[in-house]
N, C-alpha and C. Protein backbone atom coordinates (compact mmCIF):
# COMPACT_ATOMS: atom_id res chain seq x y z
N UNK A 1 -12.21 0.15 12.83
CA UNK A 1 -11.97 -0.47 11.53
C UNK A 1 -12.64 -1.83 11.43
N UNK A 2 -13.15 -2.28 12.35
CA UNK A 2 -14.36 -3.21 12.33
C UNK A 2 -15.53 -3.46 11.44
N UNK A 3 -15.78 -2.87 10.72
CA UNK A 3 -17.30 -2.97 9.99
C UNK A 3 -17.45 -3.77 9.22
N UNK A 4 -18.95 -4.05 8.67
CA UNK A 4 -19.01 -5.41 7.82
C UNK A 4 -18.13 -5.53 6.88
N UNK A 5 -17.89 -4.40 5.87
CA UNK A 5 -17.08 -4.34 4.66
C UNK A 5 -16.00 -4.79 4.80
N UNK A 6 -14.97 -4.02 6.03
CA UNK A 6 -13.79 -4.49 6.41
C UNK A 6 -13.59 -5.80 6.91
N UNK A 7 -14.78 -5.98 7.52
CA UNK A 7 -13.94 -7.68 8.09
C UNK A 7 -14.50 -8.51 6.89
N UNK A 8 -15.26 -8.26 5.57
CA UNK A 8 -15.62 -9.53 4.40
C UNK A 8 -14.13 -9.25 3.67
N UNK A 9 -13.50 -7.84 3.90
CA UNK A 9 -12.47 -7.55 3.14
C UNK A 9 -11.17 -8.48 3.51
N UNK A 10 -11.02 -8.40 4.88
CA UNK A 10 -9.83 -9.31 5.65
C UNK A 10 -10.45 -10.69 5.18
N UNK A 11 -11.63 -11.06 5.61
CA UNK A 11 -11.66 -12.53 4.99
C UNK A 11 -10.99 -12.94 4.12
N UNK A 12 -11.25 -11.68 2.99
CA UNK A 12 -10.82 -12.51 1.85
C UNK A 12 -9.41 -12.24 1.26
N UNK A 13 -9.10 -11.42 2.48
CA UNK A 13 -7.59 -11.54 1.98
C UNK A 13 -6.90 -12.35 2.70
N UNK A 14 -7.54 -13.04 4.46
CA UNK A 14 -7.17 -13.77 4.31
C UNK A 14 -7.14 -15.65 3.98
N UNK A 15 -8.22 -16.03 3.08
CA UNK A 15 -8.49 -16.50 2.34
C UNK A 15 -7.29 -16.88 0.95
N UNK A 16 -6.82 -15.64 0.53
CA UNK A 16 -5.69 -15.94 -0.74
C UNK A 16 -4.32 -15.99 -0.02
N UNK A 17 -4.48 -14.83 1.68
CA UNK A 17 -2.81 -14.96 1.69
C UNK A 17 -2.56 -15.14 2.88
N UNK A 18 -1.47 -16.11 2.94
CA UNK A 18 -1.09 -16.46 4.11
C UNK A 18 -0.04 -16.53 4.90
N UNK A 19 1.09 -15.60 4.23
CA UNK A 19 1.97 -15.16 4.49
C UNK A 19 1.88 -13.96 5.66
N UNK A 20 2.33 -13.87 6.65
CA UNK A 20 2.45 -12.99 7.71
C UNK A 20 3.12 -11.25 7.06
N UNK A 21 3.70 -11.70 5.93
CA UNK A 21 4.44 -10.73 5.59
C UNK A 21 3.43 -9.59 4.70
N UNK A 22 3.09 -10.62 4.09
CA UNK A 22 1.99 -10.04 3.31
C UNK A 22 0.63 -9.11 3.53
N UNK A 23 0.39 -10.28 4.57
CA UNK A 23 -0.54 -9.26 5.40
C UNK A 23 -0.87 -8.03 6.13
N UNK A 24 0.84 -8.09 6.70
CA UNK A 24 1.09 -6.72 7.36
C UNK A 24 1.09 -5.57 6.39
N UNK A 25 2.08 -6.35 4.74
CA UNK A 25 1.77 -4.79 3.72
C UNK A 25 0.38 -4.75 3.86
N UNK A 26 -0.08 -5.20 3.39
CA UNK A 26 -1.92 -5.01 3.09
C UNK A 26 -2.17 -3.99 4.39
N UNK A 27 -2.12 -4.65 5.92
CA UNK A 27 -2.00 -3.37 6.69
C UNK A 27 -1.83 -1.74 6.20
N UNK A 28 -0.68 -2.14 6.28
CA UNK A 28 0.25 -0.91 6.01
C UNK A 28 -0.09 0.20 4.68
N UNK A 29 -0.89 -0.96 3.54
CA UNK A 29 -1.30 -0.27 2.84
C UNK A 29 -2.41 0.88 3.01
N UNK A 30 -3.44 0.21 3.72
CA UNK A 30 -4.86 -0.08 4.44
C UNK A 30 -4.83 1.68 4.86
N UNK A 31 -3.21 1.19 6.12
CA UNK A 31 -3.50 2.70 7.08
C UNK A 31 -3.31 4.14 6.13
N UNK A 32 -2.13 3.97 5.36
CA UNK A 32 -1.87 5.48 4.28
C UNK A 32 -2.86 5.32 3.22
N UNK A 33 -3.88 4.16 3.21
CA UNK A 33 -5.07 4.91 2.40
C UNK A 33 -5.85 5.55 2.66
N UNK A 34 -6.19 5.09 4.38
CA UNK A 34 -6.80 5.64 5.24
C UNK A 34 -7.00 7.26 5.80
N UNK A 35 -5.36 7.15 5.47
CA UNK A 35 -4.38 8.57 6.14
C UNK A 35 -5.10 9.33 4.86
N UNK A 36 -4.73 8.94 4.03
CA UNK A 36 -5.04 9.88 2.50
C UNK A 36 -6.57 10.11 2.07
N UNK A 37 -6.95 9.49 2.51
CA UNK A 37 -8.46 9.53 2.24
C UNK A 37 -9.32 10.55 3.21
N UNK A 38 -8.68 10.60 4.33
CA UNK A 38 -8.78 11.79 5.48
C UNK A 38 -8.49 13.10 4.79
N UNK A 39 -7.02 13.20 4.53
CA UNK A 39 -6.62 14.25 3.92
C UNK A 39 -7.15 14.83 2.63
N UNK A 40 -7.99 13.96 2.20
CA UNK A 40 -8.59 14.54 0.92
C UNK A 40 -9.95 14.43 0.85
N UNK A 41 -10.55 14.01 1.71
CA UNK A 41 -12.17 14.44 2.14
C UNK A 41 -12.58 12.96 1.65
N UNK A 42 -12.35 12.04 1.32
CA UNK A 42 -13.05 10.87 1.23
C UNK A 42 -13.38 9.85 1.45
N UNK A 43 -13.95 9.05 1.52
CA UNK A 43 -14.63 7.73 1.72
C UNK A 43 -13.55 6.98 2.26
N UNK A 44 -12.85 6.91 3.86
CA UNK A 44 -11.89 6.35 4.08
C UNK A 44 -12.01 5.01 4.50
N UNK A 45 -13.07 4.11 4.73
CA UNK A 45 -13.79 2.97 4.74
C UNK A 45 -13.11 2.18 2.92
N UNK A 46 -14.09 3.08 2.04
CA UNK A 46 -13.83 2.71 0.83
C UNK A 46 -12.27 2.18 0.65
N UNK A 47 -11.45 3.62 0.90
CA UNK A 47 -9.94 3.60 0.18
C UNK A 47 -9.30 2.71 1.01
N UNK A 48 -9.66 2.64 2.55
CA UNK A 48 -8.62 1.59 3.11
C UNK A 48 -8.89 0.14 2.80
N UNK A 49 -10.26 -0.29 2.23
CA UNK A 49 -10.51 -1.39 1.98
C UNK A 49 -9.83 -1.66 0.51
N UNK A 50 -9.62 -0.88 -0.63
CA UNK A 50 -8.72 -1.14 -1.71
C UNK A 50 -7.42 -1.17 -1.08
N UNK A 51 -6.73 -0.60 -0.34
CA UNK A 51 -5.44 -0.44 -0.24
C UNK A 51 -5.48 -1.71 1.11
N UNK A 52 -6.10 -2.61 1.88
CA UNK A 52 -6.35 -4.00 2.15
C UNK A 52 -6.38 -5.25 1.22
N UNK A 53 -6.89 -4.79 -0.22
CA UNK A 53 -7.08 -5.80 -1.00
C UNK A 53 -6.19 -5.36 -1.81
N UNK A 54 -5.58 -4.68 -2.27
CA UNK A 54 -4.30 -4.33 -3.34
C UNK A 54 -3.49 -5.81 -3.85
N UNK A 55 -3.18 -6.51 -3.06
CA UNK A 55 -2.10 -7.88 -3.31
C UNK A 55 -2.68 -8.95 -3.13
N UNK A 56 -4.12 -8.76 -2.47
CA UNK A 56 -4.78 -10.07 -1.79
C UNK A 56 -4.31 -11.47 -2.78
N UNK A 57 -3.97 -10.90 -4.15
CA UNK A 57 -4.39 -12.76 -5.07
C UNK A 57 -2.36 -12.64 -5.09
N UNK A 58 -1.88 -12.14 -4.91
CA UNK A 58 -0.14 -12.20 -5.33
C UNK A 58 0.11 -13.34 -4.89
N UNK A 59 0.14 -13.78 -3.75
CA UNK A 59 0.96 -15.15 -3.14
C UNK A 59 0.64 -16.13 -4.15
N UNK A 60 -1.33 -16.23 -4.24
CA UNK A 60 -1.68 -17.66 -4.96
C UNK A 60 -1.33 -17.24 -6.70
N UNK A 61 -1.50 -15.92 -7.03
CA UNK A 61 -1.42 -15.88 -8.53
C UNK A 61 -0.19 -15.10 -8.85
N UNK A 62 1.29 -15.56 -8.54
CA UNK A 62 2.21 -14.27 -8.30
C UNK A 62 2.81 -13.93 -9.78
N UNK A 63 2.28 -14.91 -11.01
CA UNK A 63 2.64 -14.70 -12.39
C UNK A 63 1.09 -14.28 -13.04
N UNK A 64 0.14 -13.67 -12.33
CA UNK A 64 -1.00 -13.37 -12.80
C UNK A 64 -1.89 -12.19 -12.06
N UNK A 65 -0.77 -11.73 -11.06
CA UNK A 65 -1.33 -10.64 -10.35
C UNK A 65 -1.04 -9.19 -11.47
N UNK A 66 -1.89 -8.41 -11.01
CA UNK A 66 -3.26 -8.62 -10.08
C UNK A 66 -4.70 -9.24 -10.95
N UNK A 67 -4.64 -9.34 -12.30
CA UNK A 67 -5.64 -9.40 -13.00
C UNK A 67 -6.15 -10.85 -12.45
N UNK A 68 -5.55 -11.96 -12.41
CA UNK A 68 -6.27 -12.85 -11.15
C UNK A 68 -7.61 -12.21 -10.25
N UNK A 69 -6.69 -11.48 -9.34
CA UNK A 69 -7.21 -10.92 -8.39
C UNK A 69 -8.96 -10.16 -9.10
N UNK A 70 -8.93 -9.75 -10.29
CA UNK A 70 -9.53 -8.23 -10.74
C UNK A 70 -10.62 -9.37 -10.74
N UNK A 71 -10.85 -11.11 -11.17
CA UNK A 71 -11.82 -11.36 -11.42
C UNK A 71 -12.41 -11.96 -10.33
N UNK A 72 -11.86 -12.27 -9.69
CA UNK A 72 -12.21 -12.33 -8.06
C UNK A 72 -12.96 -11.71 -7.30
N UNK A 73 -12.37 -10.74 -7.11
CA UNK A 73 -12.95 -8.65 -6.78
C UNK A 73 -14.63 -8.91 -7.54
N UNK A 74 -14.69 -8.96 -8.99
CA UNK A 74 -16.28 -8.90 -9.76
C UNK A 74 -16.69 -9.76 -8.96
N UNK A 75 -16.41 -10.59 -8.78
CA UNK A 75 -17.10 -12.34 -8.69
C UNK A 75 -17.14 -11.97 -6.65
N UNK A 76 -16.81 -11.07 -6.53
CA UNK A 76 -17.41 -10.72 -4.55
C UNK A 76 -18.33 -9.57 -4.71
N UNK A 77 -18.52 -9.12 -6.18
CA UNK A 77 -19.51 -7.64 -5.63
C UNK A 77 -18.33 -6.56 -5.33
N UNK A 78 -17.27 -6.42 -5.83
CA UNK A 78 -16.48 -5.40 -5.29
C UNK A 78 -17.00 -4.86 -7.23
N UNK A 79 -17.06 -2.94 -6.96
CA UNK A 79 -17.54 -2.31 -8.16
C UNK A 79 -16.42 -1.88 -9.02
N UNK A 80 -16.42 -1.38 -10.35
CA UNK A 80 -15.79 -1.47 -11.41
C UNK A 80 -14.56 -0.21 -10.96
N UNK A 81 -14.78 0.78 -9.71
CA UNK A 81 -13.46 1.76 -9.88
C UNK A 81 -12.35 0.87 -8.64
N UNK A 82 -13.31 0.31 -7.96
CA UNK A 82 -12.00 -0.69 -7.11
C UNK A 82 -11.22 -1.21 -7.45
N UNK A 83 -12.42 -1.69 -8.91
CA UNK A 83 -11.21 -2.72 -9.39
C UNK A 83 -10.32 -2.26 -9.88
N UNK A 84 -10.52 -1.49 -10.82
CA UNK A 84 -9.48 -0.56 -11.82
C UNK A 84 -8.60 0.31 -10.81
N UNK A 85 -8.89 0.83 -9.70
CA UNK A 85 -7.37 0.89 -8.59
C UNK A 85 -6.80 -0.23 -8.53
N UNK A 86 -7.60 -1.46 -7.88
CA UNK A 86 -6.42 -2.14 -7.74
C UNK A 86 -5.91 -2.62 -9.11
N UNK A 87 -6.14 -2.68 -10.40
CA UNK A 87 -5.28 -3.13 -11.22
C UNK A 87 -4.83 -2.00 -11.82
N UNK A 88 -5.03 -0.91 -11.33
CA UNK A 88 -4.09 0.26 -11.94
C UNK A 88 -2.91 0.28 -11.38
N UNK A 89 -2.59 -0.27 -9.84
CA UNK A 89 -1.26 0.19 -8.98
C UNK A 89 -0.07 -0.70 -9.66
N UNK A 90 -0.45 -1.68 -10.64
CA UNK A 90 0.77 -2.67 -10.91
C UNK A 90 0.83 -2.16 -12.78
N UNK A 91 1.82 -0.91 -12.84
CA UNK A 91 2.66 -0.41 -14.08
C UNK A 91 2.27 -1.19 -15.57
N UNK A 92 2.42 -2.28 -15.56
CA UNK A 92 2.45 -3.52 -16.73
C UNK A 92 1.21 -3.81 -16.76
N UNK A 93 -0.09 -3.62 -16.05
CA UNK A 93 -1.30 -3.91 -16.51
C UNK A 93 -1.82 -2.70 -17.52
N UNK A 94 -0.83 -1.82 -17.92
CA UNK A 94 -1.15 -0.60 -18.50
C UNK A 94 -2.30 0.31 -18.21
N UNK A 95 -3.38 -0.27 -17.47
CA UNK A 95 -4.30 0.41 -17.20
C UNK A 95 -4.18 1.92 -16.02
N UNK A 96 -4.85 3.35 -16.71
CA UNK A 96 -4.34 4.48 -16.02
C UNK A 96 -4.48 4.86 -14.90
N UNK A 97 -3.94 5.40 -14.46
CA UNK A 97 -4.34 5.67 -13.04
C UNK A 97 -5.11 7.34 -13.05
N UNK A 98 -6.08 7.39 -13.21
CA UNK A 98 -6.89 7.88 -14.00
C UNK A 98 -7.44 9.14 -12.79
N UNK A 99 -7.43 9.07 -11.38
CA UNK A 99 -8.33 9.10 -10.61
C UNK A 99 -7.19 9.33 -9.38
N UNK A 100 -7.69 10.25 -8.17
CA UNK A 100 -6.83 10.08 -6.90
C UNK A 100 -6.86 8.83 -6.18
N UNK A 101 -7.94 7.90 -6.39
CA UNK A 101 -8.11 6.75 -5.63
C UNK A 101 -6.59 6.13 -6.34
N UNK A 102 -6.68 6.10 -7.98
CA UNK A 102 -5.48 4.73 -8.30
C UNK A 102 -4.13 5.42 -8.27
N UNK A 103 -4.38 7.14 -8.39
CA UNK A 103 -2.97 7.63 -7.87
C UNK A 103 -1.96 7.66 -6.35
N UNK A 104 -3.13 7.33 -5.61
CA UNK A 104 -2.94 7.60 -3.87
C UNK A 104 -2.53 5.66 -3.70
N UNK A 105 -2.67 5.03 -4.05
CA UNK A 105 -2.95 3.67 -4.41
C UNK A 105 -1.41 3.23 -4.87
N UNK A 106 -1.06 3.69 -5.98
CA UNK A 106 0.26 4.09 -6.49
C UNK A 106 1.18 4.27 -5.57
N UNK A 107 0.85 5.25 -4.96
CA UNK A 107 1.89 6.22 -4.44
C UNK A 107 2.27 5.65 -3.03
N UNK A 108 1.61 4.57 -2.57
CA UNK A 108 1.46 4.73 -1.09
C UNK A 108 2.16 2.94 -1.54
N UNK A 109 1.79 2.11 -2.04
CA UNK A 109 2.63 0.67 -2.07
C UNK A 109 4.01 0.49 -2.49
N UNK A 110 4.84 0.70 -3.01
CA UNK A 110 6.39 0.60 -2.92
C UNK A 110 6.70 1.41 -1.34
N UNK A 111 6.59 2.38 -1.46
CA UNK A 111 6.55 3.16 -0.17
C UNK A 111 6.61 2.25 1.26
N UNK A 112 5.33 1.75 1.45
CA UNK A 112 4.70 1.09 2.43
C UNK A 112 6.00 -0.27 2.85
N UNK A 113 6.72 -0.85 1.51
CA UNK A 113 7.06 -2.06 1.79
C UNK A 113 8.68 -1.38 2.25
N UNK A 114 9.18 -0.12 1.90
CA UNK A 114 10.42 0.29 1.60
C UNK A 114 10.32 1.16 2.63
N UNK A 115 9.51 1.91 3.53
CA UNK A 115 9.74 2.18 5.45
C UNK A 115 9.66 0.76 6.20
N UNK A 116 8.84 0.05 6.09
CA UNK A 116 9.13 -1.37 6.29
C UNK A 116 10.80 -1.77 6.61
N UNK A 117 11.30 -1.82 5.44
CA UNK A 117 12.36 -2.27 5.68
C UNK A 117 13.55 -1.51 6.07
N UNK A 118 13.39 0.04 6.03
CA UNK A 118 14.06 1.00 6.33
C UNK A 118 13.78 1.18 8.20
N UNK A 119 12.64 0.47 8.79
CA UNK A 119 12.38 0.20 9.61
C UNK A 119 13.05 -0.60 10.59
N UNK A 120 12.87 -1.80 10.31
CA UNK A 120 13.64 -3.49 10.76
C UNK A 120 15.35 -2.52 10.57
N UNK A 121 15.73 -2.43 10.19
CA UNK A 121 17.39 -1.92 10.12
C UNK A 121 17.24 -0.74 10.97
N UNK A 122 16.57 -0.09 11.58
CA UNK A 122 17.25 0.63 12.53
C UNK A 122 17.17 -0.10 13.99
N UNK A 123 18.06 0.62 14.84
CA UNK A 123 18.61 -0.35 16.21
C UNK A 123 16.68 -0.12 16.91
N UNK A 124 15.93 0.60 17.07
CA UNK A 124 15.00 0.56 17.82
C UNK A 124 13.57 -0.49 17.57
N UNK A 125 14.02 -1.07 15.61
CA UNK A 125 13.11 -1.44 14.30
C UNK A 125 11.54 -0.72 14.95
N UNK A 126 11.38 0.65 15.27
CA UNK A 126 10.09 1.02 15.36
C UNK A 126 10.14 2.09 14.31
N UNK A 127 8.82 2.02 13.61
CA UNK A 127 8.77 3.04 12.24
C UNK A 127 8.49 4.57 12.90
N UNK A 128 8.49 4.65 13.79
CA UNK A 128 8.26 5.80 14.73
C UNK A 128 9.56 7.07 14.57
N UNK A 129 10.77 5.87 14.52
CA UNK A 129 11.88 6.27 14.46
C UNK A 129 12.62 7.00 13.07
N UNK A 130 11.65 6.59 11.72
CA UNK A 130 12.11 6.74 11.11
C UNK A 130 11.94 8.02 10.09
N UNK A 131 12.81 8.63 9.43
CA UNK A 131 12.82 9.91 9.75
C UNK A 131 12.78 10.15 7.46
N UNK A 132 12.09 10.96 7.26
CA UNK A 132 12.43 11.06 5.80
C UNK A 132 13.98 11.43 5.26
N UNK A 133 14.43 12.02 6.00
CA UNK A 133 15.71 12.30 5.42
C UNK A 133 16.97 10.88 5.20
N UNK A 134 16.35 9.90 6.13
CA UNK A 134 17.18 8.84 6.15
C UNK A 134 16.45 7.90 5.34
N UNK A 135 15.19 7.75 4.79
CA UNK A 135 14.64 6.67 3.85
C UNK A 135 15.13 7.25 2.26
N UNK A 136 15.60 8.34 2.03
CA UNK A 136 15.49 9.10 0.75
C UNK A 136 17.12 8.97 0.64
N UNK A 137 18.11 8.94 2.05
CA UNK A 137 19.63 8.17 1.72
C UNK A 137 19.49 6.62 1.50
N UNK A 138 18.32 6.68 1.95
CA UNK A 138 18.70 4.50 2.02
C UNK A 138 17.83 4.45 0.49
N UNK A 139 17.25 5.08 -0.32
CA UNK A 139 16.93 4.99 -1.46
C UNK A 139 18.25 4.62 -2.76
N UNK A 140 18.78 5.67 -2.29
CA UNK A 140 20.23 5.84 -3.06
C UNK A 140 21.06 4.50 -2.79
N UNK A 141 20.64 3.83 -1.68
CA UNK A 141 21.41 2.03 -1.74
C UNK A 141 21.15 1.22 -2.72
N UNK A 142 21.22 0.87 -4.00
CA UNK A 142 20.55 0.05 -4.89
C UNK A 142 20.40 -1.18 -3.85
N UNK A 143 21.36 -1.91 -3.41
CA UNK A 143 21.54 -2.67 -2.79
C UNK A 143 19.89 -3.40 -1.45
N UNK A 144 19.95 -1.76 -0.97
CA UNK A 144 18.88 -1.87 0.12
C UNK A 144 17.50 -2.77 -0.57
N UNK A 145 17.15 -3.48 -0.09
CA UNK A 145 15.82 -3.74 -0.57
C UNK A 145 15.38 -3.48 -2.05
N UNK A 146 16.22 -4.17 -2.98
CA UNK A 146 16.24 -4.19 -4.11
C UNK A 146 15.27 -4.35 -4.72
N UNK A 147 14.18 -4.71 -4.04
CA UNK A 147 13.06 -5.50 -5.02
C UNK A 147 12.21 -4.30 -5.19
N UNK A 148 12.22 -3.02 -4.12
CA UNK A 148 11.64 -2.03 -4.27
C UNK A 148 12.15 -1.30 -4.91
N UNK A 149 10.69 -0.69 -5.62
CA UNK A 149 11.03 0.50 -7.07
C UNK A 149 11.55 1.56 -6.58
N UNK A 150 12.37 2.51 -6.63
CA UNK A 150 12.60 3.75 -6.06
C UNK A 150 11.56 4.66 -7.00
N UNK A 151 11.66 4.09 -8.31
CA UNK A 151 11.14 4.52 -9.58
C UNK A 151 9.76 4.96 -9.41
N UNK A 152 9.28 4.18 -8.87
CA UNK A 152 7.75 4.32 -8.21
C UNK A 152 7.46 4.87 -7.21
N UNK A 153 8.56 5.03 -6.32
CA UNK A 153 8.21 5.80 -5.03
C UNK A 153 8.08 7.10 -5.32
N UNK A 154 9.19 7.40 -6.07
CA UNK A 154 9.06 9.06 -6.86
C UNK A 154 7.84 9.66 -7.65
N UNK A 155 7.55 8.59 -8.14
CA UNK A 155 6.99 8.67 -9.29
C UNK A 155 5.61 8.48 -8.46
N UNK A 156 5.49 7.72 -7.18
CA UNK A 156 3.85 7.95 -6.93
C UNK A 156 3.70 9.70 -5.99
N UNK A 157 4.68 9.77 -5.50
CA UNK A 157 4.68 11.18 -4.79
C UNK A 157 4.34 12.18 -5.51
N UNK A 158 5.20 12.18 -7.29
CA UNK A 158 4.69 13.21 -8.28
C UNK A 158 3.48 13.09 -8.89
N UNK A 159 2.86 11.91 -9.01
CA UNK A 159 1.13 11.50 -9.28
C UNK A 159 0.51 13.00 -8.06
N UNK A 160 1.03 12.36 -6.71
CA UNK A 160 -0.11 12.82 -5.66
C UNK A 160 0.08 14.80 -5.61
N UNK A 161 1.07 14.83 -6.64
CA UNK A 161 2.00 16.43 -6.28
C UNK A 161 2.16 16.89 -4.86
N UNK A 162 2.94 15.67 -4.94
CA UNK A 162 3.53 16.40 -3.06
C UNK A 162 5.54 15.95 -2.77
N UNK A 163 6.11 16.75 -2.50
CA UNK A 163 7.17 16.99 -2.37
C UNK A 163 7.18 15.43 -1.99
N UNK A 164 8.80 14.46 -1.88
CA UNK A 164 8.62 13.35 -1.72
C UNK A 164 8.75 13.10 -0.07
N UNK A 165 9.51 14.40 0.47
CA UNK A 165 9.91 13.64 1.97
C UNK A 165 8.56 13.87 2.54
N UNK A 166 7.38 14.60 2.20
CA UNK A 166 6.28 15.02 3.09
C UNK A 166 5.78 13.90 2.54
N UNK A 167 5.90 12.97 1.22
CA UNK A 167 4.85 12.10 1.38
C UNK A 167 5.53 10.49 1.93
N UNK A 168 6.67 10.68 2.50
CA UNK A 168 7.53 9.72 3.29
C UNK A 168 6.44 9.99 4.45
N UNK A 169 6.57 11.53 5.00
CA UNK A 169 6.03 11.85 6.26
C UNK A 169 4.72 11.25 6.76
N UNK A 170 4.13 11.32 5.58
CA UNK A 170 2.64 11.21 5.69
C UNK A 170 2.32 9.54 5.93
N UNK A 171 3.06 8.93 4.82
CA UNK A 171 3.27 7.14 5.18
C UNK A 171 3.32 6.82 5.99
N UNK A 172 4.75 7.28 7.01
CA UNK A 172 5.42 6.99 7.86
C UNK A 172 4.24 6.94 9.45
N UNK A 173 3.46 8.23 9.29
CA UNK A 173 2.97 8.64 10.00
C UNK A 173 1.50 7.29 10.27
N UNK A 174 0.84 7.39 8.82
CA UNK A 174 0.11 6.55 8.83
C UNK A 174 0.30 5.39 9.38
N UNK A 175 1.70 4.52 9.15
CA UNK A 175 1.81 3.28 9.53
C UNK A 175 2.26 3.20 11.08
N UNK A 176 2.98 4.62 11.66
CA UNK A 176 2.71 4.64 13.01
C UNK A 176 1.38 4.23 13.95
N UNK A 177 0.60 4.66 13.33
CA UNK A 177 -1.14 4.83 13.57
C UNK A 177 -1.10 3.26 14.28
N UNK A 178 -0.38 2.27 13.53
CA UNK A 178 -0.68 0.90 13.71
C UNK A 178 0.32 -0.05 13.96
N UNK A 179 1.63 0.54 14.75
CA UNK A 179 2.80 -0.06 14.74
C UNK A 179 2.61 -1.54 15.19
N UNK A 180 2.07 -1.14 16.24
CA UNK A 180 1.73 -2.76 17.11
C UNK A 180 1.45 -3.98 15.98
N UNK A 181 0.15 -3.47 15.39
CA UNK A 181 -0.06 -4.42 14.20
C UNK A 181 1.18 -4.97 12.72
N UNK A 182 1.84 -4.05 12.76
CA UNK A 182 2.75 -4.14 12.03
C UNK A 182 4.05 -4.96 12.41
N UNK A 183 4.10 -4.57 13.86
CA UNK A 183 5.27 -5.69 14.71
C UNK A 183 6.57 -4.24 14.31
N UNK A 184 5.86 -2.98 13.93
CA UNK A 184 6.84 -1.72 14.05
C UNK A 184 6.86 -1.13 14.73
């Protein structure tokens, strides 16, 4: 995961963000784009580098994300469907998700932050451990990690038409790929 693209990509994300926390989603995003982009025959360089830059401008622009971000993206040479993934994954920019790139994109960020934390709460906190049948009860917690959409988690699984615990599976799996990095 070394290549030029990827490491101008980390630059510049980390460049806007500097939060530890943040970074790891961007990870995390990175690997189930990665994962998905395998699974569907494409450009997995491409998709993990959108799903790396997905939040990059949130910390510095967090009342202007992502469209901040979208003019940023032009202004590096990143091309017009990147952009429109990444400003398709945030609901309120109204723009469609038109495409498997901004549906897989969708589907894979609430997700990403909500095994995360379904993670850290179990006694072993390795995502290795964690099992779909128990992220889909800890859904039903309003309480749990409130800030995450459930709304979206569903709702990106039915974008990708895949049952929801296989696309827990598939996350889960992905972000295994990179636990170490994740501190999961």
């Amino acid at each position: 995961m070394n290549t030029p693209q990827r490491q101008k990509a980390w630059e510049l994300l980390c460049r806007y963000t500097q939060s530890d926390s943040l970074r790891k989603h961007a990870l995390a995003v990175e690997s189930a784009m990665r994962f998905y982009a395998g699974q569907f025959g494409e450009d997995i360089e491409y998709w993990g580098t959108v799903g790396l830059l997905h939040d990059f401008d949130y910390e510095r622009f967090p009342d202007n994300h992502p469209q901040a971000g979208g003019g940023i993206l032009r202004n590096e040479g990143y091309d017009e469907a990147f952009i429109r993934a990444v400003m398709s994954h945030v609901p309120s920019t109204g723009i469609a998700r038109d495409d498997r790139l901004a549906k897989t994109l969708y589907a894979v960020d609430e997700l990403c932050g909500f095994l995360t934390a379904v993670a850290l709460v179990r006694p072993s906190r390795k995502i290795a451990d964690v099992e779909a049948k128990s992220v889909i009860k800890k859904m039903k917690d309003k309480a749990f990690a409130r800030q995450v959409s459930r709304e979206d988690i569903i709702k990106g699984a039915e974008e990708l038409g895949l049952p929801l615990a296989e696309h827990i599976d598939n996350v889960r799996t992905a972000m295994s790929s990179i636990a170490d990095e994740l501190g999961l």
